[in-house]
Protein backbone atom coordinates (compact mmCIF):
# COMPACT_ATOMS: atom_id res chain seq x y z
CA UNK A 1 7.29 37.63 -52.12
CA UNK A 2 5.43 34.31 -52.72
CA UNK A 3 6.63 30.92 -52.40
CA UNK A 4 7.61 28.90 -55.50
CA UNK A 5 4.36 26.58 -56.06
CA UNK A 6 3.00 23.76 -58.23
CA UNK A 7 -0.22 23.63 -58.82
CA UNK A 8 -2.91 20.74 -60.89
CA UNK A 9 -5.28 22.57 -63.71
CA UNK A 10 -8.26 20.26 -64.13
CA UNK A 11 -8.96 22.26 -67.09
CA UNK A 12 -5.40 22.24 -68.97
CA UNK A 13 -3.23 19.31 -69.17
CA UNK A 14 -0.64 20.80 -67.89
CA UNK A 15 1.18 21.56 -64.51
CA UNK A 16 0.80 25.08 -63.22
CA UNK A 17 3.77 26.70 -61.51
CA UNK A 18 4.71 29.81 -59.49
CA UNK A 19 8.16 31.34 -58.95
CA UNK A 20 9.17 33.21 -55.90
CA UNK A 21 9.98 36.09 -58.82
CA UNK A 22 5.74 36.44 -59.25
CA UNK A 23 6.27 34.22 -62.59
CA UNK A 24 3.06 31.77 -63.34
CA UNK A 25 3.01 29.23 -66.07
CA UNK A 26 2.98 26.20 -67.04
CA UNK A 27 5.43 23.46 -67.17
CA UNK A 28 5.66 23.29 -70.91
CA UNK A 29 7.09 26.73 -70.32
CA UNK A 30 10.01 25.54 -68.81
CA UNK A 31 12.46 25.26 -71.44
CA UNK A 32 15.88 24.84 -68.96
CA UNK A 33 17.04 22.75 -66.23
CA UNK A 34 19.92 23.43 -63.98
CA UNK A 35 22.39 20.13 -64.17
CA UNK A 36 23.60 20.26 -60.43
CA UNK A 37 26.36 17.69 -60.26
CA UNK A 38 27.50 18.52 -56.40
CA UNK A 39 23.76 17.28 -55.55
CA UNK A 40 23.81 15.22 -58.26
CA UNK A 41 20.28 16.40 -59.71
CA UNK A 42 18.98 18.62 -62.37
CA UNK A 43 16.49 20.87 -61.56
CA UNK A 44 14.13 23.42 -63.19
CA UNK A 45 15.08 27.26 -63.96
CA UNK A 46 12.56 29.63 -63.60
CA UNK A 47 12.33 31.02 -67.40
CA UNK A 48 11.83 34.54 -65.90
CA UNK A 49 14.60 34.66 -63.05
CA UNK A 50 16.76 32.12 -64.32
CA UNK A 51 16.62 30.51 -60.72
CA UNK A 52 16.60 26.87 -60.32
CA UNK A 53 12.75 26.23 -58.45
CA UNK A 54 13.86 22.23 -56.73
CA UNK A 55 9.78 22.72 -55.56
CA UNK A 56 8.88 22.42 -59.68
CA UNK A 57 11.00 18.68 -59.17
CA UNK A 58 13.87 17.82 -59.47
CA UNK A 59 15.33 14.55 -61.12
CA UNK A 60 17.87 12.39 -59.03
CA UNK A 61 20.75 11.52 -59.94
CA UNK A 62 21.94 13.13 -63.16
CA UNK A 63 22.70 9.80 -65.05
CA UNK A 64 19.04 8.68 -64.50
CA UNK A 65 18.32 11.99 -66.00
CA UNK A 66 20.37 11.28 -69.11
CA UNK A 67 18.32 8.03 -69.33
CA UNK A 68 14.96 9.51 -70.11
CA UNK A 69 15.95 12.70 -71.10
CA UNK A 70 14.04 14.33 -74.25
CA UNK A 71 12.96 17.62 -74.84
CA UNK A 72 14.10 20.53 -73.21
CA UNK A 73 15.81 18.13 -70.65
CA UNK A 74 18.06 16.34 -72.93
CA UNK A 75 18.76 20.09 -74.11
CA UNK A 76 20.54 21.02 -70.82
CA UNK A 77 21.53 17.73 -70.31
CA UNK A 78 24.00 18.31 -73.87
CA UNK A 79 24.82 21.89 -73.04
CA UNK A 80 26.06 20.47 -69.15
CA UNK A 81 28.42 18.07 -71.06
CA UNK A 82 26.30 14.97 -69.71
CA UNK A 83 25.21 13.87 -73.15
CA UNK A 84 26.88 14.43 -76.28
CA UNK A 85 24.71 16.36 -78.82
């Protein structure tokens, strides 16, 4: 089983990751983050596994989160309660 990764394209603009699950993409693919208020942190899900992958980044602490949230962020950020929608 391999080890969640993240990985630099010089020829894309974008961030490629690797889930433990044998997902690859890109971080544009990631369309949920896990809101993690005992670690206060949100943290991305694996859109294949559904796994939160902390080694794709996580953001600390949740308000901070709220702060610059857009996107797919502010999307979990709503559905945790966090932000109002």
């Amino acid at each position: 089983m391999p080890e969640p990764s993240v990985d630099r394209s010089f020829s894309e603009p974008h961030t490629l990751l690797r889930c433990r699950c044998g997902w690859e993409g890109h971080d544009d693919d990631v369309q949920r983050w896990d809101v993690q208020h005992d670690s206060d942190r949100v943290v991305r899900v694996c859109p294949d596994c559904d796994d939160p992958i902390p080694e794709w980044g996580t953001i600390r602490p949740v308000d901070a989160a709220a702060h610059i949230a857009r996107g797919p962020l502010e999307d979990s950020l709503v559905d945790a309660g966090v932000l109002d929608g």
